[in-house]
Protein backbone atom coordinates (compact mmCIF):
# COMPACT_ATOMS: atom_id res chain seq x y z
CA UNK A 1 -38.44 -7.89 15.18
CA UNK A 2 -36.17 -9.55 17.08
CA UNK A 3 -34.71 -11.45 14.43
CA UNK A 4 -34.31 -7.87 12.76
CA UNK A 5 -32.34 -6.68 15.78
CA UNK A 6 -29.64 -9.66 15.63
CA UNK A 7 -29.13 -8.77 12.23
CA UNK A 8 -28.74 -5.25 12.27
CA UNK A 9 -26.32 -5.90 15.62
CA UNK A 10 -24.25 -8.11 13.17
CA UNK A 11 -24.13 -6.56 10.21
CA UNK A 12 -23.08 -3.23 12.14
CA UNK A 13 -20.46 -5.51 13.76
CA UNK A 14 -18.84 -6.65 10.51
CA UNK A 15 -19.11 -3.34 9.04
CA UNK A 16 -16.80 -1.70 11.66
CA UNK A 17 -14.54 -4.64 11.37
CA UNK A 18 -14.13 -4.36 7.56
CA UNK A 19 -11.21 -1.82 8.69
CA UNK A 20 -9.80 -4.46 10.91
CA UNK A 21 -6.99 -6.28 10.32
CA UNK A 22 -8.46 -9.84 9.96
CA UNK A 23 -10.96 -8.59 6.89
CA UNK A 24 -7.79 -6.70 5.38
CA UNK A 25 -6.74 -10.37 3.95
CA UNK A 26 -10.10 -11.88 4.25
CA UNK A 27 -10.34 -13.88 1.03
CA UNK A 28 -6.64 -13.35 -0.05
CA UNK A 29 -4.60 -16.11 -0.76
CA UNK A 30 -0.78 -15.26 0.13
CA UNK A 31 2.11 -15.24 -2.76
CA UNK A 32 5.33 -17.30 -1.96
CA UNK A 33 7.74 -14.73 -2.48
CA UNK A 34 11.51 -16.13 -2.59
CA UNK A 35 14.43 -13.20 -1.37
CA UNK A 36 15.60 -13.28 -5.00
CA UNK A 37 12.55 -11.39 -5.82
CA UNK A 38 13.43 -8.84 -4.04
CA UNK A 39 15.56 -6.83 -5.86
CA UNK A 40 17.47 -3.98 -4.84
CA UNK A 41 17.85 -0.36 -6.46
CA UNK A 42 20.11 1.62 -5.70
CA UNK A 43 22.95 4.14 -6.67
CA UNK A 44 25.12 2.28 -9.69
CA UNK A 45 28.32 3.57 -8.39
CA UNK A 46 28.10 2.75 -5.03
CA UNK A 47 28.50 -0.61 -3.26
CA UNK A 48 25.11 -2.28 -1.91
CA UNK A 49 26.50 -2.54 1.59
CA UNK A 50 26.48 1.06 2.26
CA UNK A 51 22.95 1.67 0.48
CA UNK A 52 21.33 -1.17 1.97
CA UNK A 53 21.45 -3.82 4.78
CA UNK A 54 19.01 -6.65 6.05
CA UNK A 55 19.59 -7.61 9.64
CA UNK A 56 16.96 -9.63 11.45
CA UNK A 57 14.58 -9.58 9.01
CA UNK A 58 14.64 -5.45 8.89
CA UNK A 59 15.39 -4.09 5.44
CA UNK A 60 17.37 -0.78 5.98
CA UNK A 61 17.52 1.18 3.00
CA UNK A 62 19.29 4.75 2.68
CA UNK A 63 20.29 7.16 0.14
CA UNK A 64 21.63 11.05 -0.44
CA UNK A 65 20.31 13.82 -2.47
CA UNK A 66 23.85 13.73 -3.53
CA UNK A 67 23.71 10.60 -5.57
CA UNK A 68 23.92 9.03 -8.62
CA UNK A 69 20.63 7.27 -9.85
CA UNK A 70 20.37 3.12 -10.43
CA UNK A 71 21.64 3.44 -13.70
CA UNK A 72 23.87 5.95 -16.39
CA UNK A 73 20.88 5.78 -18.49
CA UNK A 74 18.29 6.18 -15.59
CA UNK A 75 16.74 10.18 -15.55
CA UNK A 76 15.37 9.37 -12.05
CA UNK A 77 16.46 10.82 -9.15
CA UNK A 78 18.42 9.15 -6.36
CA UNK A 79 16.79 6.14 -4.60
CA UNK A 80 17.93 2.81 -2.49
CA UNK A 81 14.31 0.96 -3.42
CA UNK A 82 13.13 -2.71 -3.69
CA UNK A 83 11.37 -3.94 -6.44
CA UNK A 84 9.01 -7.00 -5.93
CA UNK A 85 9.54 -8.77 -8.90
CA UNK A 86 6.25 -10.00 -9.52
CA UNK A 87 4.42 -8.32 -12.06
CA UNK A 88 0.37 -8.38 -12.32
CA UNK A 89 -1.97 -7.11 -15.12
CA UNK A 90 -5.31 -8.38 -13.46
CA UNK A 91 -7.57 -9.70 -10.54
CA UNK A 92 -7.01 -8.13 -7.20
CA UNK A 93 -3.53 -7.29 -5.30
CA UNK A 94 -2.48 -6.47 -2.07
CA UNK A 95 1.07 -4.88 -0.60
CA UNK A 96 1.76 -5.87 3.33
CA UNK A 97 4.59 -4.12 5.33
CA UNK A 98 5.62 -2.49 8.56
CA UNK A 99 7.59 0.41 7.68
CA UNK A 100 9.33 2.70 9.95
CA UNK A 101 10.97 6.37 8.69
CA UNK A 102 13.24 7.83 10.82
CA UNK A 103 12.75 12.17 11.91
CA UNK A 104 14.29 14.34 8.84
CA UNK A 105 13.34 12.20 5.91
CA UNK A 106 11.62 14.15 3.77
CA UNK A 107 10.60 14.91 0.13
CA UNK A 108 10.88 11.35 -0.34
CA UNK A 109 8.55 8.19 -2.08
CA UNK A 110 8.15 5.52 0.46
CA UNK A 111 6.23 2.76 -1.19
CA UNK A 112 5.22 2.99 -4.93
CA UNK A 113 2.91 0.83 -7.45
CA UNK A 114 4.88 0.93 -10.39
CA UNK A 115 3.05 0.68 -13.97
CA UNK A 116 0.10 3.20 -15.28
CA UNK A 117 -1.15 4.18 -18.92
CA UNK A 118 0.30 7.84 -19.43
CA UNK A 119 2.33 8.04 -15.92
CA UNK A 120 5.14 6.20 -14.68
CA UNK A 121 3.05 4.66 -11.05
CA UNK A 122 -0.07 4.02 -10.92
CA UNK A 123 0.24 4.87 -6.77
CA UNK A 124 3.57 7.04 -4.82
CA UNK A 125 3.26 7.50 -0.85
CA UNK A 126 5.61 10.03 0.02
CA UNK A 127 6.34 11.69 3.11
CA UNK A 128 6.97 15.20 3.83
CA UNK A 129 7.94 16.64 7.21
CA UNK A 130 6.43 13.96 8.94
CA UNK A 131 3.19 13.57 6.66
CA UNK A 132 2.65 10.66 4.57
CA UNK A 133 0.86 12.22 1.67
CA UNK A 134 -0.74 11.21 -1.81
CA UNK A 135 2.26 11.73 -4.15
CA UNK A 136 3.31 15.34 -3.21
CA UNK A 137 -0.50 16.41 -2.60
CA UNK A 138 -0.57 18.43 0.50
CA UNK A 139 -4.70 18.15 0.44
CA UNK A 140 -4.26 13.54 0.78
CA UNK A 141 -2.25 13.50 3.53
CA UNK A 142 -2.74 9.56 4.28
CA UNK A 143 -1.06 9.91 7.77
CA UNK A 144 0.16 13.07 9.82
CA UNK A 145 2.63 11.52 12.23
CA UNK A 146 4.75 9.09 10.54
CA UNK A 147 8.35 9.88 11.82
CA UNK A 148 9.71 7.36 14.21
CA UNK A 149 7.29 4.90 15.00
CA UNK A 150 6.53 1.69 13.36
CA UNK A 151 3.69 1.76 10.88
CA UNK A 152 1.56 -1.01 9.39
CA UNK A 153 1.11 0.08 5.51
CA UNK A 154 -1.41 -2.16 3.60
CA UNK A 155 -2.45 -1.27 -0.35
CA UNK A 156 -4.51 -2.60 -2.30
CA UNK A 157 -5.27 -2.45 -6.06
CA UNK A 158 -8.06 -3.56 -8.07
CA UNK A 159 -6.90 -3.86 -11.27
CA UNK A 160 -10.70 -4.55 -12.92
CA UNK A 161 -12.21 -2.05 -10.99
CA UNK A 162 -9.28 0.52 -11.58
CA UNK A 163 -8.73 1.87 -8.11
CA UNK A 164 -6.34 1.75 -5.14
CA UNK A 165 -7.28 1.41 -1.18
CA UNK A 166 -4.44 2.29 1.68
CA UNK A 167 -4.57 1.74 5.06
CA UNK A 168 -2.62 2.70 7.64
CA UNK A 169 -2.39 0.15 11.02
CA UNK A 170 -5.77 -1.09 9.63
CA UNK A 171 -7.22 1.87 9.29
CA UNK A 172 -9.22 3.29 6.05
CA UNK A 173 -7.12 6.26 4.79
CA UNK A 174 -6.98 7.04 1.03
CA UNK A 175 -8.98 5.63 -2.07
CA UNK A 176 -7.98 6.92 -4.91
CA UNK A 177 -8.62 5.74 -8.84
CA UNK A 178 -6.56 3.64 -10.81
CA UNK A 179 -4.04 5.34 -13.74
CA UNK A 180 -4.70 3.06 -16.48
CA UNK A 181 -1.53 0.23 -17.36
CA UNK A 182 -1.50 -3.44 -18.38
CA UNK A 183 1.33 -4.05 -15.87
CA UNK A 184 2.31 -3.36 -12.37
CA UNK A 185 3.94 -4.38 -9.64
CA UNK A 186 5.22 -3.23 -6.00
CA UNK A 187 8.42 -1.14 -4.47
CA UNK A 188 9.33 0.11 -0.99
CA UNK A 189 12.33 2.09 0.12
CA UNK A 190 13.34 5.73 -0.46
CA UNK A 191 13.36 7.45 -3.72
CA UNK A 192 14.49 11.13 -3.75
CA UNK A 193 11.97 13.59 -5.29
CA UNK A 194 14.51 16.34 -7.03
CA UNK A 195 11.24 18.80 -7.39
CA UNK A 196 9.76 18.41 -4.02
CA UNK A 197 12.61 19.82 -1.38
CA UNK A 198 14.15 16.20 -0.63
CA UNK A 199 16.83 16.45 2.70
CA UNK A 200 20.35 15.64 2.46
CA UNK A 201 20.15 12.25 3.45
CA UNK A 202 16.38 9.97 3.06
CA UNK A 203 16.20 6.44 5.16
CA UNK A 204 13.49 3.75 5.44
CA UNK A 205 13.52 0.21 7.49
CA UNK A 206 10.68 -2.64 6.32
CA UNK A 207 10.29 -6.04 7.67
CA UNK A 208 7.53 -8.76 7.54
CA UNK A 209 6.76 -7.33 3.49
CA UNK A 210 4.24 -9.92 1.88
CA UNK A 211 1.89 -9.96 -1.18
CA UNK A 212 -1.16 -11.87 -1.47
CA UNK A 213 -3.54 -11.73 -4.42
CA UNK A 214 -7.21 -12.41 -4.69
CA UNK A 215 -9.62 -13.14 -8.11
CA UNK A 216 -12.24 -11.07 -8.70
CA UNK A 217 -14.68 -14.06 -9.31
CA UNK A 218 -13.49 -15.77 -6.08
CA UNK A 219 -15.75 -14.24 -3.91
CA UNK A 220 -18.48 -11.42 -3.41
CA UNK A 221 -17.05 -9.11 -0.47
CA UNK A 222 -14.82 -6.65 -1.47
CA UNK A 223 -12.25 -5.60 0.71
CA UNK A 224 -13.61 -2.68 2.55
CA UNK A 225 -16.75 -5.17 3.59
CA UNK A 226 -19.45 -3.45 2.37
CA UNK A 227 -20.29 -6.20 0.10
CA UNK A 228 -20.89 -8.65 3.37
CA UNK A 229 -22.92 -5.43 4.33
CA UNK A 230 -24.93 -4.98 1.80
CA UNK A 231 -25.85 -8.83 1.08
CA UNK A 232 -27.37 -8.83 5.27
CA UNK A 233 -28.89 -5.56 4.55
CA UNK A 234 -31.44 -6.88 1.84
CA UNK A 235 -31.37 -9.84 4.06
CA UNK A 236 -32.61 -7.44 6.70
CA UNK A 237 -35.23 -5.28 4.47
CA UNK A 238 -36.38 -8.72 3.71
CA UNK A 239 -37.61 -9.61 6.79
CA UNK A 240 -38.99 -6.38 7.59
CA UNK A 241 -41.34 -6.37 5.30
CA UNK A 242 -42.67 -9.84 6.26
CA UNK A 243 -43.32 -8.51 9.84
CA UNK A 244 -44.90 -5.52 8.38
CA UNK A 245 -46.97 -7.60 6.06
């Protein structure tokens, strides 16, 4: 019984840190990601340097509900954004960033996964009056404080199993299902939403952004750790039943 005790104590241990920050990239393997990769969008008429600026390894990004989008031919609305030029159609990926958005940004997409069958994203975090929400879904609010304060944002999306995980300073806060697609990849920044009440001028600052991937055949616990739980938990019936017996 004993022996039953331990393992209960230790599976119950590994459980609660499954929303830790060490399981969070537990079986990961980081991507090498060189600064050409990431690629900046913003207004096509106006200069980078007053869009965007990278000073101590903080990515400032900024943009006006005034402005053009990236492109003549582009029918989205204004946004100073960085792509991730990495694109992935399979196996398991995660996003890694501390983002910080200053008091009066609002009506704005913060971090997006870009790619889905019959949509444009697959996943949009945007924040409204100080609530980082589920695209503009008032009922996923993923955070309720988010103005002024640095924030670690962590998102991950299994492709094979066709659903998305957030997490918010290591927290568990939104999984949602996947949107269909054969190709995705990541963006962070500000993106005006024209239909959601977007203020006159939208900012974001990232630093320490990385990417790491994971196959699905690599290894048996899933991020959330419930496959670590569940493997001690039989291990645990198992031996309850021998002391019974």
């Amino acid at each position: 019984m004993l022996q039953v005790l331990l393992l209960l104590s230790t599976s119950c241990a590994l459980l609660r840190s499954a929303h830790g920050e060490d399981l969070l990239n537990k079986g990961f393997t980081a991507v090498e990601l060189a600064e050409v990769q990431f690629k900046v969008q913003k207004p096509y008429d106006v200069p980078l340097p007053e869009r965007y600026e990278f000073v101590d390894g903080v990515r400032r990004m900024w943009v006006y509900a005034t402005d053009h989008p990236i492109t003549t031919a582009h029918p989205g609305g204004p946004r100073t954004e960085i792509k991730i030029e990495l694109n992935y159609s399979s196996s398991v990926w995660q996003f890694e960033g501390y983002g910080y958005i200053p008091h009066g940004t609002t009506g704005a997409s913060v971090m997006q996964i870009f790619g889905a069958a019959e949509h444009a994203t697959t996943l949009m975090l945007h924040v409204y009056d100080g609530r980082l929400t589920y695209y503009h879904d008032d009922s996923r609010v993923v955070d309720p404080s988010i103005y002024d304060r640095w924030f670690k944002l962590n998102v991950i999306h299994d492709v094979a199993a066709s659903n998305v995980t957030v997490f918010v300073d290591d927290q568990h806060r939104l999984t949602v299902p996947g949107r269909g697609g054969d190709s995705y990849y990541f963006k962070f920044g500000v993106y005006g939403q024209r239909n959601n009440g977007m203020s006159c001028r939208m900012e974001s600052l990232w630093k320490d952004v990385k990417v790491f991937t994971r196959d699905v055949t690599s290894g048996v616990a899933r991020a959330n750790g419930w496959g670590v739980y569940n493997f001690i938990m039989i291990i645990v019936i198992q031996i309850m039943f021998k002391q019974i017996a």
